[in-house]
Every structure is written in C-alpha cells, then in structure tokens.
N, C-alpha and C. Protein backbone atom coordinates (compact mmCIF):
# COMPACT_ATOMS: atom_id res chain seq x y z
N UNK A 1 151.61 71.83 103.78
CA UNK A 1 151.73 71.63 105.20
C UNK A 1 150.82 70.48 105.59
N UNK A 2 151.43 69.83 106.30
CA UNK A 2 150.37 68.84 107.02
C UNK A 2 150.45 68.55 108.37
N UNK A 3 149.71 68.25 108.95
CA UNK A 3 149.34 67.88 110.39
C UNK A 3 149.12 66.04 110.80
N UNK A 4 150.40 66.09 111.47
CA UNK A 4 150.37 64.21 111.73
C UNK A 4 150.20 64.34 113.16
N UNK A 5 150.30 63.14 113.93
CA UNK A 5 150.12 63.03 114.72
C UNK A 5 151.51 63.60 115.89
N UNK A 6 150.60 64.41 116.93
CA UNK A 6 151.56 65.42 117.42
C UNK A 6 152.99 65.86 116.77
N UNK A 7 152.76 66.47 115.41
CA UNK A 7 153.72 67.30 114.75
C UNK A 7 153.00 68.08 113.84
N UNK A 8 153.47 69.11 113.00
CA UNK A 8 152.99 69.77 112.05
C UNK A 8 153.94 69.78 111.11
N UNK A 9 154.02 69.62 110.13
CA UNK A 9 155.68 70.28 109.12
C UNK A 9 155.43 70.34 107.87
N UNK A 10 156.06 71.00 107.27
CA UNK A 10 156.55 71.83 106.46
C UNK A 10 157.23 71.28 105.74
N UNK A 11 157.31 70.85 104.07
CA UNK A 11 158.29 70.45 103.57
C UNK A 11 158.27 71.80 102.16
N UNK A 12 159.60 72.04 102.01
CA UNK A 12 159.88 73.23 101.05
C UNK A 12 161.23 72.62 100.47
N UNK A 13 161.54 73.56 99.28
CA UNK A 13 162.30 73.81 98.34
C UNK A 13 163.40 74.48 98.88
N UNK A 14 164.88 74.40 99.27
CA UNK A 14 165.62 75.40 99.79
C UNK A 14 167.04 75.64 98.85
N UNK A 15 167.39 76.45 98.41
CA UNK A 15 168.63 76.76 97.96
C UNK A 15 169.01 76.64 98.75
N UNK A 16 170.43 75.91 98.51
CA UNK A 16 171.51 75.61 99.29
C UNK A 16 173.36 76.01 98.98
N UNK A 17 173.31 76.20 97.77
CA UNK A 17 174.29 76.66 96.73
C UNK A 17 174.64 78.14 96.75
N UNK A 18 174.25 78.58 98.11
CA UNK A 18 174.58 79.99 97.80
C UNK A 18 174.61 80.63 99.53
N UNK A 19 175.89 80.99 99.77
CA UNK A 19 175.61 80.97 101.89
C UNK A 19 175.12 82.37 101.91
N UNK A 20 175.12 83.32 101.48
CA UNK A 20 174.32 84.11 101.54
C UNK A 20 172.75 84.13 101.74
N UNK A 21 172.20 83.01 101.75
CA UNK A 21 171.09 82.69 102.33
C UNK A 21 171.00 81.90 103.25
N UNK A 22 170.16 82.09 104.20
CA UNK A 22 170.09 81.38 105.03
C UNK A 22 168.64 81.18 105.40
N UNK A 23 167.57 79.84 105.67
CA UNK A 23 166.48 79.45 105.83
C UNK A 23 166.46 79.18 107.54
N UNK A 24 165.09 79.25 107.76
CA UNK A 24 165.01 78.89 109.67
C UNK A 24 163.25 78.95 109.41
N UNK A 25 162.79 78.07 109.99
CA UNK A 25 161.78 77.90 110.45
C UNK A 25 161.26 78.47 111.90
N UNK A 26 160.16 79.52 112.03
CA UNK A 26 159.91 80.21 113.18
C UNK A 26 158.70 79.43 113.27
N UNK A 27 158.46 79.38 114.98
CA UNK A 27 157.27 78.46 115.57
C UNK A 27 156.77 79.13 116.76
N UNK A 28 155.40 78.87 116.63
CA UNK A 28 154.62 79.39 118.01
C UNK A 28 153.77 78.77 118.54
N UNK A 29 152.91 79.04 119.86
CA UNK A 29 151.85 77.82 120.30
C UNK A 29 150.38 79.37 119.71
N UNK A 30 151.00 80.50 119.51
CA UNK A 30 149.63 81.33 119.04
C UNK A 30 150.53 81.84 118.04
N UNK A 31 149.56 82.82 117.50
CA UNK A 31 150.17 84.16 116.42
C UNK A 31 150.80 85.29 117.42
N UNK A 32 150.03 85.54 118.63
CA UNK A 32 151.25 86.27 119.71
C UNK A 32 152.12 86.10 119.84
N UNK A 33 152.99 84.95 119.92
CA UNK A 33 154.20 84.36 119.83
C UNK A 33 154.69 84.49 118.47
N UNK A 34 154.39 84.71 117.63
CA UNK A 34 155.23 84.90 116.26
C UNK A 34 155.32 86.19 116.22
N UNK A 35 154.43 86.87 117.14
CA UNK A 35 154.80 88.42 116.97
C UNK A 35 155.71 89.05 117.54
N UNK A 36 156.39 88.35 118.56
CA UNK A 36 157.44 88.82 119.78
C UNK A 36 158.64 88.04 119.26
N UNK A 37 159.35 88.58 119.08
CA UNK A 37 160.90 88.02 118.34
C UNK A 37 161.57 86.90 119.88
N UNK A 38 161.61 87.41 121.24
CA UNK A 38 161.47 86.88 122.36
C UNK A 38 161.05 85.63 122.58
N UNK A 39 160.04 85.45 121.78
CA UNK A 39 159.10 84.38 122.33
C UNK A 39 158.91 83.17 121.04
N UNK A 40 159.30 83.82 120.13
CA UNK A 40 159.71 82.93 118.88
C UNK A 40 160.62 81.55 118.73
N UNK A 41 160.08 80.42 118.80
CA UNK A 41 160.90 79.12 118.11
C UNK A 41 161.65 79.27 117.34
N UNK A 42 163.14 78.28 117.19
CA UNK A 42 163.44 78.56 116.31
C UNK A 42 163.43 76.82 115.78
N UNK A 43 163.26 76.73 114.44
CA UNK A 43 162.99 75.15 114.07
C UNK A 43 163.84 75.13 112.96
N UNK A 44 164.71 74.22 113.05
CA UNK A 44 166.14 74.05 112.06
C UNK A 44 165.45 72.69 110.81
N UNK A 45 165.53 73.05 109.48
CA UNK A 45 165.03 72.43 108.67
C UNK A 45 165.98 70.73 108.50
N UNK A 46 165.28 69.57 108.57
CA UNK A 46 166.27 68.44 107.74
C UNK A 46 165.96 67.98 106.69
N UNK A 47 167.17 67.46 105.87
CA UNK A 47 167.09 67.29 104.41
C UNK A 47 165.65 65.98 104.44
N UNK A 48 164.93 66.01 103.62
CA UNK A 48 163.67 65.11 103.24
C UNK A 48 164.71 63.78 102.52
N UNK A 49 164.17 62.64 103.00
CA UNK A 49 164.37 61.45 101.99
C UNK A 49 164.12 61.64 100.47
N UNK A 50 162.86 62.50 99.89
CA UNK A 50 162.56 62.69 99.07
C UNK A 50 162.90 64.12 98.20
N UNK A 51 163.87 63.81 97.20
CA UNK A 51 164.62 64.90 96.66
C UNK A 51 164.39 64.72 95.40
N UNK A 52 163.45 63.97 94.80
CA UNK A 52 162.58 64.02 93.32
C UNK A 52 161.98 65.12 92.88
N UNK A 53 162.88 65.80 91.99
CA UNK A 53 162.83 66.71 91.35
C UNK A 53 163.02 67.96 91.61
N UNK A 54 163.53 67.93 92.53
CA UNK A 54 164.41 69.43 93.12
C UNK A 54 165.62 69.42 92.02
N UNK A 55 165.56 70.99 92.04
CA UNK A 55 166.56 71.65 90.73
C UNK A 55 168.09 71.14 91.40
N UNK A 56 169.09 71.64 91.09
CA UNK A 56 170.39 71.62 91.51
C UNK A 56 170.55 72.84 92.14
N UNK A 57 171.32 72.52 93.39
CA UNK A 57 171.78 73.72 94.28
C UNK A 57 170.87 73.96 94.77
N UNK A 58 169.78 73.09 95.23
CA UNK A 58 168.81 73.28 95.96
C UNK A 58 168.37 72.01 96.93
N UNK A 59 167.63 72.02 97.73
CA UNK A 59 167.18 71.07 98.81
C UNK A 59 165.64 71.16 99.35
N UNK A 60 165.27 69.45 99.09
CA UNK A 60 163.77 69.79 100.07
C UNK A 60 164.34 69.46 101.21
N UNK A 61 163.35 70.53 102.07
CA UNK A 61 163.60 70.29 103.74
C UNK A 61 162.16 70.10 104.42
N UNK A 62 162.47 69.23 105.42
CA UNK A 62 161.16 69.72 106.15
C UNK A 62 161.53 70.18 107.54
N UNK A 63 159.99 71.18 107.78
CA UNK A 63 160.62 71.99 109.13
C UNK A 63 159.50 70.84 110.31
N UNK A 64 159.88 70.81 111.18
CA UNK A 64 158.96 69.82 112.21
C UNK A 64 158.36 70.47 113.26
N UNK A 65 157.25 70.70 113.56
CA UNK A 65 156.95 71.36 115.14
C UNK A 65 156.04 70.57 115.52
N UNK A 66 157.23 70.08 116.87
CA UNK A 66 156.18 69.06 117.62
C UNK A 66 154.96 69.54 118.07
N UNK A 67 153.53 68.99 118.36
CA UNK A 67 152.59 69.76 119.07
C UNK A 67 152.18 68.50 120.08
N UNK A 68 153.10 67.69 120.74
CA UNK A 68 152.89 66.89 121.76
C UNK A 68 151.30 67.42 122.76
N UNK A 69 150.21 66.93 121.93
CA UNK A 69 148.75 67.04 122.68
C UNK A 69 148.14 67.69 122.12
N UNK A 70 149.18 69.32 121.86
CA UNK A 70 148.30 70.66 121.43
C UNK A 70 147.36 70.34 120.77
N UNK A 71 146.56 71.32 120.87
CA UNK A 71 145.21 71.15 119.74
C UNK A 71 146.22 72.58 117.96
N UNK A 72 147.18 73.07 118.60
CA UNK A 72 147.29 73.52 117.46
C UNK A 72 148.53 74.15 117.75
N UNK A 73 149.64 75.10 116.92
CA UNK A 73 150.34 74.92 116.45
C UNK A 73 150.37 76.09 115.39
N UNK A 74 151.80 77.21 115.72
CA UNK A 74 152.05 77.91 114.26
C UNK A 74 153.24 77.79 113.36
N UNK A 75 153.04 77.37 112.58
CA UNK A 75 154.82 77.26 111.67
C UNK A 75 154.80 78.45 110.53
N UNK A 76 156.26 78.65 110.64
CA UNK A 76 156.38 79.65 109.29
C UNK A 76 157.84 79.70 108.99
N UNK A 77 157.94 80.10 107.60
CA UNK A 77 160.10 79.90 107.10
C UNK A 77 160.29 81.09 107.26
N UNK A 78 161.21 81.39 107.44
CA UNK A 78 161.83 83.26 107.10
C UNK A 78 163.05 82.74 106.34
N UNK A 79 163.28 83.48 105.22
CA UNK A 79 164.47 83.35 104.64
C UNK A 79 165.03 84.78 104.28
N UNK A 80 166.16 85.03 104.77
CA UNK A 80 167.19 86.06 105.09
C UNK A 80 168.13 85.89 103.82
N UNK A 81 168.50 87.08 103.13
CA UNK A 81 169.53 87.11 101.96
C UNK A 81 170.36 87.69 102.74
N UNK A 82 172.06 87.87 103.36
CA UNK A 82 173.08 88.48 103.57
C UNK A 82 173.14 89.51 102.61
N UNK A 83 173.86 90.98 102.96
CA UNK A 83 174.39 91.69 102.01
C UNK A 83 175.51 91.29 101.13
C-alpha cells in the first residue's frame, strides 16, 4: 500500500479467469465506517500498466481512494467466492 499525494491505493493480484469471484475494494474516512455496511465505499479496482509477472488468469489491480486533503484514509479488498 502506499500513500501519494491525496490518494492511497492498493495494488494486488486478482483472478480473473473464474466469475465466480468477484473482488471490490471497501473504503472509509475511519474504521467506523468500515464497520457499517451503510456507510461503506465501494472502490472498483483498474487493471495496473504493470502486469510483470502475474500468473495467467489473473490480474494486477489497483484500488484508488482519493483522500483530497484528508490527513487519512481506510482501504481494504473483500473478495466474495459465489456458490
């Protein structure tokens, strides 16, 4: 994870080869907000320029949360398997 200037993000590994999964990035301005499903961001991952050495059927993504000023900022992935 890193912290740039007003953003935070996330770059990960995502299977993509299989729709039974599905990735989403959840965001908050506290940890109260990640605790309330209500009050939860939702932050949609895009494919990275950089795809050096990711396996097949898979994808780096990064997740972005702007923090326009904030002093801070919560990011986190949830990844959901379908039955």
């Amino acid at each position: 994870m890193t912290k740039e200037t007003d953003q935070i993000s996330l770059s990960i590994i995502v299977r993509t080869n299989d729709a039974k999964i599905t990735v989403c990035g959840e965001a908050g301005a506290d940890l109260a907000e990640l605790s309330d499903p209500a009050r939860v961001q939702t932050v949609n991952g895009t494919p990275s320029p950089n795809q050096e050495g990711v396996p097949e059927g898979c994808q780096r993504q990064e997740f972005i949360l702007p923090t326009e000023g904030k002093n801070r900022g919560f990011l986190r992935v949830k990844g959901v398997m379908a039955p």
